[in-house]
Protein backbone atom coordinates (compact mmCIF):
# COMPACT_ATOMS: atom_id res chain seq x y z
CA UNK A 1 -32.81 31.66 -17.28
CA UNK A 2 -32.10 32.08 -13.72
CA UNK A 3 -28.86 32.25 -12.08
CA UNK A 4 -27.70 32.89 -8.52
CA UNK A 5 -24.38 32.21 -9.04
CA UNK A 6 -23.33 29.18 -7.35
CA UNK A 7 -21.65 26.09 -8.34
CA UNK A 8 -23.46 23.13 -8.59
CA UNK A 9 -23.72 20.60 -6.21
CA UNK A 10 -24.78 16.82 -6.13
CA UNK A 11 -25.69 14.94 -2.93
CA UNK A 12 -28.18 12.54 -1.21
CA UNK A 13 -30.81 12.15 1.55
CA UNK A 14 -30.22 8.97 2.91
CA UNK A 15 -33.58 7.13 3.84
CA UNK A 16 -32.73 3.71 4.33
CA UNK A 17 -36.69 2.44 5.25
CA UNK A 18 -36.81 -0.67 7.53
CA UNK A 19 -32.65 -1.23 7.72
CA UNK A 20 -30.07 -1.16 9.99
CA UNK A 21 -28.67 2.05 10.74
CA UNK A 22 -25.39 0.81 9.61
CA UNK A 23 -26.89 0.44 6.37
CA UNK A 24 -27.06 3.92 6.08
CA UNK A 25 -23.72 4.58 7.24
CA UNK A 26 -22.49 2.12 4.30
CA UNK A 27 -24.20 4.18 2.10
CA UNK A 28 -22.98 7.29 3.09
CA UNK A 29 -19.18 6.01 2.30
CA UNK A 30 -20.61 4.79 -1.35
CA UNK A 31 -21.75 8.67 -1.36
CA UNK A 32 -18.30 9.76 -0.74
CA UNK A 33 -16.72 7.66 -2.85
CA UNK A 34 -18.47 8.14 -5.41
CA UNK A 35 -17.53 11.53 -5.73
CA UNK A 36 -21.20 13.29 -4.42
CA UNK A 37 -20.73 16.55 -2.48
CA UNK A 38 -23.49 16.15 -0.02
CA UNK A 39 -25.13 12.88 2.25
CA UNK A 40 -27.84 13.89 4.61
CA UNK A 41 -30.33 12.36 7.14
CA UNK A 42 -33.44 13.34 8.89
CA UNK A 43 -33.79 14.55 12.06
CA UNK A 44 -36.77 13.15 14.00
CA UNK A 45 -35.63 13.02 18.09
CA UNK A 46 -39.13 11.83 19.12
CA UNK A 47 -38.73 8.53 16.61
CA UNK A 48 -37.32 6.07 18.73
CA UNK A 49 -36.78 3.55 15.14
CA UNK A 50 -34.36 6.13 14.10
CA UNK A 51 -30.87 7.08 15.91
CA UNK A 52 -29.64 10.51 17.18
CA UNK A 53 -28.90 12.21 14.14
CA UNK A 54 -26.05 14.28 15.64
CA UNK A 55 -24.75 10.79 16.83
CA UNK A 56 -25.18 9.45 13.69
CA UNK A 57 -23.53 12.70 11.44
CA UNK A 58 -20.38 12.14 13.79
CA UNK A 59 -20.23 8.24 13.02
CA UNK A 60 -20.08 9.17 9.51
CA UNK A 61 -17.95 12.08 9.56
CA UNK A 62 -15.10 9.41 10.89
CA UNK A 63 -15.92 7.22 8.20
CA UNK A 64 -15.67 9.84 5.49
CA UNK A 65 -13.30 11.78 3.88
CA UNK A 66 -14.62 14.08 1.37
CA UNK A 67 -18.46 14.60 1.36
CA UNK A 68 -19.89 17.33 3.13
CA UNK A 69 -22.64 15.84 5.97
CA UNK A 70 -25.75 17.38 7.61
CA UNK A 71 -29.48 17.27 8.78
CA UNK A 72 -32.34 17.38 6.30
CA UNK A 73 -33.61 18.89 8.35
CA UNK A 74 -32.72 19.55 11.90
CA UNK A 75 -35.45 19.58 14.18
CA UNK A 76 -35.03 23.36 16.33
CA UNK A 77 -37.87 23.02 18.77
CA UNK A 78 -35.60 20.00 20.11
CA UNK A 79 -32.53 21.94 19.79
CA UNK A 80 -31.23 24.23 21.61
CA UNK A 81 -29.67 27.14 19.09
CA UNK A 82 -26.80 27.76 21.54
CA UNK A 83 -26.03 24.45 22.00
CA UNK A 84 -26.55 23.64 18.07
CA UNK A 85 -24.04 25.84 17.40
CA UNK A 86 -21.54 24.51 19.50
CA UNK A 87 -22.14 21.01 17.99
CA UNK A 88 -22.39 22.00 14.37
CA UNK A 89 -18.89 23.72 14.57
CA UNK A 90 -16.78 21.64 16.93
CA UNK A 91 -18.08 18.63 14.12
CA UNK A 92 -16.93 20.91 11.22
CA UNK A 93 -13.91 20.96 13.08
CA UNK A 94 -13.06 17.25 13.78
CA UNK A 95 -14.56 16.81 10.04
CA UNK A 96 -11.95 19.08 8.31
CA UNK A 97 -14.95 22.05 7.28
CA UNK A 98 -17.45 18.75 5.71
CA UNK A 99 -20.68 20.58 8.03
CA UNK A 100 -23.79 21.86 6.97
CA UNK A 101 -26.76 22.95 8.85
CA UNK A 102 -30.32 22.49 7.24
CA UNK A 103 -32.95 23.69 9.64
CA UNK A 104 -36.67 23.58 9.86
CA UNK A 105 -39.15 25.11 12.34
CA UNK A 106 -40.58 21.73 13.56
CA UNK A 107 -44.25 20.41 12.29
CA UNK A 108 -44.48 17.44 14.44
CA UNK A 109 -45.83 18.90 17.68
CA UNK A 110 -47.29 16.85 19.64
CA UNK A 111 -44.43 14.39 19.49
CA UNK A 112 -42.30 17.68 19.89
CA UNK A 113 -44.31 19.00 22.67
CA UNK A 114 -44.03 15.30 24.04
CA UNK A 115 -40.33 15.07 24.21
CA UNK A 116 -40.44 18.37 26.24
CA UNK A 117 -39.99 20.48 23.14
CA UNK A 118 -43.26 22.84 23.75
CA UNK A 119 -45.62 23.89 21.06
CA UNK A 120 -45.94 26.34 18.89
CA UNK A 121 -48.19 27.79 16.24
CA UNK A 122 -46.74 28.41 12.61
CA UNK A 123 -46.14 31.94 12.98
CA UNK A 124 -44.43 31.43 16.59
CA UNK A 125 -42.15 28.55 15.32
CA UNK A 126 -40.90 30.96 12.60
CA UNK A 127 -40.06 33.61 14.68
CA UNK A 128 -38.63 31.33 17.13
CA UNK A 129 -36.57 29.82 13.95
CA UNK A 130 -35.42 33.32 12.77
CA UNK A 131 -34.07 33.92 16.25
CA UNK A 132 -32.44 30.53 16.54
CA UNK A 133 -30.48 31.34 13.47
CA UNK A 134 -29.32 34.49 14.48
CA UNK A 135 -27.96 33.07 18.09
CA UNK A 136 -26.02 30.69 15.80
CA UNK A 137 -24.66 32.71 13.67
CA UNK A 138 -23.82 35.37 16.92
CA UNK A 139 -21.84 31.90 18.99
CA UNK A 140 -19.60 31.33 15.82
CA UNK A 141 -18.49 35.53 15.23
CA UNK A 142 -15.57 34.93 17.31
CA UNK A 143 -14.78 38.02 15.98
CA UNK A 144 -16.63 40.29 17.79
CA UNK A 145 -15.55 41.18 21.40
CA UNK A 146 -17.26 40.23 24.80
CA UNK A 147 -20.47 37.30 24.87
CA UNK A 148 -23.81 36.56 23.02
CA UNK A 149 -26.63 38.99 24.53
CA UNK A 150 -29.85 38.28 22.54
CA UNK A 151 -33.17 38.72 24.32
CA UNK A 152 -36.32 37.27 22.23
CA UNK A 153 -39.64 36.11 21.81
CA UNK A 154 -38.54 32.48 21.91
CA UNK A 155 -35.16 32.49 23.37
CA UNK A 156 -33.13 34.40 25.44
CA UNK A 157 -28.63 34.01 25.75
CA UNK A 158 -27.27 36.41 28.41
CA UNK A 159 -23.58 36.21 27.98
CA UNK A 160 -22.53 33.09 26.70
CA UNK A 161 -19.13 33.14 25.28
CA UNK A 162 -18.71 32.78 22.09
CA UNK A 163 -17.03 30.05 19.75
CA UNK A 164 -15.83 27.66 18.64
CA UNK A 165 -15.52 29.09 15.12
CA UNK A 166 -16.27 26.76 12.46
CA UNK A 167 -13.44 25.24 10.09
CA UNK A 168 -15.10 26.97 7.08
CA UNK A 169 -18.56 28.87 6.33
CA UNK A 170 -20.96 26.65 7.49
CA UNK A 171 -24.08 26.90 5.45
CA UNK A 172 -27.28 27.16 7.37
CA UNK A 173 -30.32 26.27 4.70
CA UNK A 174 -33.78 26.67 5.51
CA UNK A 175 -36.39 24.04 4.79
CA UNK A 176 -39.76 26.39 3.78
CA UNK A 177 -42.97 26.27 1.84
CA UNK A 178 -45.00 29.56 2.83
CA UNK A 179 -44.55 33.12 2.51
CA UNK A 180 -43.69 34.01 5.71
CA UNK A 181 -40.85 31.63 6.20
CA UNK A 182 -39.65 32.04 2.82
CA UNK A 183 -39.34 35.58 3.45
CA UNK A 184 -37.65 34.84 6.47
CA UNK A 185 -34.88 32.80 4.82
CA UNK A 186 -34.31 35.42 2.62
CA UNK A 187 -33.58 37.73 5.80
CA UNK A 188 -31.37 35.31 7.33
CA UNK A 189 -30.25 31.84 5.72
CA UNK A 190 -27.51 30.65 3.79
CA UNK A 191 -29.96 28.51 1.52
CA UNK A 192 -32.86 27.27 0.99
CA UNK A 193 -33.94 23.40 1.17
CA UNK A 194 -37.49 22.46 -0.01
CA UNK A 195 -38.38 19.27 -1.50
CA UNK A 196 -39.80 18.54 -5.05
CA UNK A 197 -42.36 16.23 -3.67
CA UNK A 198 -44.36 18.78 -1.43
CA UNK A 199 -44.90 21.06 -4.55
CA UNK A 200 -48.02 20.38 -5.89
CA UNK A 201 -47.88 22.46 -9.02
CA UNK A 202 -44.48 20.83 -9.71
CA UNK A 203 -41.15 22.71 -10.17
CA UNK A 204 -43.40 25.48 -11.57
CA UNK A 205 -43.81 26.81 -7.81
CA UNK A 206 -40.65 27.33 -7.83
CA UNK A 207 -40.79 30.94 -9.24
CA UNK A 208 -42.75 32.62 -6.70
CA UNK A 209 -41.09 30.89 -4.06
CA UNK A 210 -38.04 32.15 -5.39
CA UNK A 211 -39.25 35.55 -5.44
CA UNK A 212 -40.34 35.86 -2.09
CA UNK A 213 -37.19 34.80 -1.09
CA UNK A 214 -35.72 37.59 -2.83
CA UNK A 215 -38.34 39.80 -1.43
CA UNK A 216 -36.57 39.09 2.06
CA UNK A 217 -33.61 39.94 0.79
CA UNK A 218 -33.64 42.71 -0.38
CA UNK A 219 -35.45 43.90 2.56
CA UNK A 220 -32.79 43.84 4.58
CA UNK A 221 -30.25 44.76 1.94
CA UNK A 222 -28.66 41.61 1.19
CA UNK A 223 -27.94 40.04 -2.28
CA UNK A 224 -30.39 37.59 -2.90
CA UNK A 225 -27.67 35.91 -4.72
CA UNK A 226 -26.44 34.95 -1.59
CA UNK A 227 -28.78 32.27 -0.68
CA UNK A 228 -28.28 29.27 -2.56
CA UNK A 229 -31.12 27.61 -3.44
CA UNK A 230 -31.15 23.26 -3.22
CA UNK A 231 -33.86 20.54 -4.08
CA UNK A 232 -34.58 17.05 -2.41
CA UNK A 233 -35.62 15.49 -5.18
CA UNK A 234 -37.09 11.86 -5.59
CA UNK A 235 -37.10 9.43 -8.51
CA UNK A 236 -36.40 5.86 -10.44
CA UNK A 237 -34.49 4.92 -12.71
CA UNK A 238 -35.86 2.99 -15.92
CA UNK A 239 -35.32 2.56 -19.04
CA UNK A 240 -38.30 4.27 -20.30
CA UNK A 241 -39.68 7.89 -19.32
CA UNK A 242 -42.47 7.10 -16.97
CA UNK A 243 -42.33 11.10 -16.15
CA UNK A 244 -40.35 13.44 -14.35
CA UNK A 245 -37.44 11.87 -12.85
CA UNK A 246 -38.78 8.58 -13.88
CA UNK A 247 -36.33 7.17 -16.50
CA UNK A 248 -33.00 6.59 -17.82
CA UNK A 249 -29.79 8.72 -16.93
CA UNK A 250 -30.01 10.67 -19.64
CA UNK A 251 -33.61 12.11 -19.16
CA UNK A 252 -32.95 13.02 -16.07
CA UNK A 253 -29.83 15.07 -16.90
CA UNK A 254 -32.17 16.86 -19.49
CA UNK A 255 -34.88 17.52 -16.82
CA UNK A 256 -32.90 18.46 -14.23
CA UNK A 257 -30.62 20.97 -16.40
CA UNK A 258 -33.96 22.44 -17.13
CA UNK A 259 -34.63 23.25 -13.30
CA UNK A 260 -31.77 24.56 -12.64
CA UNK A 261 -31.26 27.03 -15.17
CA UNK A 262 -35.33 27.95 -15.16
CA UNK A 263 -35.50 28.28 -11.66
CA UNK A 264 -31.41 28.48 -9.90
CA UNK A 265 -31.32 25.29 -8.11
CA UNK A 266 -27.62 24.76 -7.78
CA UNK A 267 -28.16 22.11 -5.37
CA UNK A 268 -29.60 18.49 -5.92
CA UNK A 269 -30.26 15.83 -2.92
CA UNK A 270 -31.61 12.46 -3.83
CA UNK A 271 -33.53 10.68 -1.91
CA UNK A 272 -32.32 7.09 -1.95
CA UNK A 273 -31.98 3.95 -0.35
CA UNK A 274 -29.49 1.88 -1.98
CA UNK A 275 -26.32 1.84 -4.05
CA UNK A 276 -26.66 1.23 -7.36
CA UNK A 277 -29.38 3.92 -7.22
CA UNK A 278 -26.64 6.28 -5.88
CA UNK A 279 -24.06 5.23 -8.25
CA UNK A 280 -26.10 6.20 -10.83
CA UNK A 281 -26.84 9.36 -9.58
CA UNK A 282 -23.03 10.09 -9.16
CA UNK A 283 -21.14 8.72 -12.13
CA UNK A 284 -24.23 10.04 -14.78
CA UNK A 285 -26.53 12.21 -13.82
CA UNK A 286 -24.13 14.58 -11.56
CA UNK A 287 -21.59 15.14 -14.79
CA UNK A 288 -24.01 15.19 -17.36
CA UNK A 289 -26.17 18.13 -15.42
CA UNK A 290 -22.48 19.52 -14.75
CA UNK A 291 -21.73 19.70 -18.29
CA UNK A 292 -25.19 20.63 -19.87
CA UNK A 293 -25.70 23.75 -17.53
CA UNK A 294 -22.20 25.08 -17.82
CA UNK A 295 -22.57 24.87 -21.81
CA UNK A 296 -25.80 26.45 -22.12
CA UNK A 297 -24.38 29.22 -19.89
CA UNK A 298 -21.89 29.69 -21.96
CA UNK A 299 -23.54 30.19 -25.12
CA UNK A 300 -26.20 32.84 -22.99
């Protein structure tokens, strides 16, 4: 059994394919009041088919009330960290603390480097990544005295003053596959935010993954307990088990208790498009994987 010691948490990534972008918004309320923690949306700015997603996240966060709301993930190469952090705290703000920040390194290059975003190899993109998260983190320490002086590789803030502060710990959660990024988010990130459907070996990657993120950890010094790890996950709901997340309610509550006490996800995020998928997801799935993990942790 592995545990990391967070609470678990239930949300969605919002993929509404060939709709409206209001259709998304709609679902992002059922989200909320359904009782899910967590509604996401990709961030592609080269897309024209899909909106701004910072536009978007803001639109939401008015229609809202509960549900935390973020990118998944946000797209750094088009973003600039400083800015970024201004955005994702003065919306935690005007959202009552409802922000997170999932961030990736940027794959898509030459519709990056196309939208004036440059390009990068793998190894420069994580380095620039590692830096942008530390600038972040630096703009929202209102706590410390004078401005932001970071001089890297990638980017470079000379004195920019810092704040606003963030209603409430904003979680910034890495989206990562390989070693070296993986190690990196163990260095610096909040969390961690792969999805289900890039492992090829199935949730059985999961261990190593883990460990290298633990490996960064404790390279620095920090608890790797500290970085929550969460799951886009995909599925369909049926009445008979067609495989993994490919049946009723009740198999999925059994197969995804399994994950999360084999491996420490605390942190679900369906992919979905509509609301009776999302429904489901809340009102069975969310309680009965609430229920099943906290009794088999008690009994350990």
């Amino acid at each position: 059994m592995t545990d990391y010691g967070h609470d678990l948490q239930f949300g969605v990534f919002i993929t509404p394919k060939n709709k409206p972008v209001m259709h998304a918004v709609d679902l992002a309320v059922i989200a909320d009041r359904a009782g899910l923690d967590l509604a996401t949306f990709q961030d592609h700015p080269y897309q024209p088919r899909f909106h701004d997603t910072w536009t978007l996240l803001s639109f939401v966060a008015a229609r809202t009330e509960h549900i935390h709301l973020g990118g998944n993930v946000i797209n750094l190469p088009l973003r600039h960290p400083a800015t970024l952090a201004r955005s994702a705290a003065s919306l935690d703000l005007l959202s009552g603390g409802r922000i997170e920040l999932g961030l990736g390194a940027g794959g898509f290059w030459d519709a990056i480097d196309a939208m004036g975003g440059g390009r990068k190899t793998p190894g420069e993109s994580i380095e620039a990544l590692e830096e942008g998260i530390r600038i972040i983190k630096d703009i929202w320490d209102v706590e410390q005295p004078g401005g932001v002086h970071f001089r890297g590789k990638h980017y470079t803030v000379d004195g920019a003053k810092r704040g606003p502060a963030p209603a409430h710990d904003v979680g910034i959660w890495v989206g990562a596959y390989k070693p070296r990024i993986l190690r990196m988010t163990g260095r610096v990130g909040d969390g961690w935010l792969p999805s289900l459907g890039y492992l090829k070996g199935g949730p059985a990657e999961l261990i190593e993954m883990n460990a290298l993120i633990d490996e960064g950890a404790d390279a620095v010094g920090r608890d790797p307990r500290a970085i929550r790890r969460l799951l886009n996950i995909g599925g369909a709901f049926s009445q008979a088990n067609g495989g993994l997340l490919q049946g009723p309610p009740d198999q999925w509550v059994d197969e995804l208790t399994e994950i999360s006490l084999t491996y420490g996800i605390s942190g679900f995020v369906l992919a979905a498009d509509d609301a009776q998928t999302i429904e489901l997801f809340a009102h069975e799935v969310a309680p009965g994987v609430r229920e099943a993990v906290a009794a088999e942790r008690g009994t350990r």
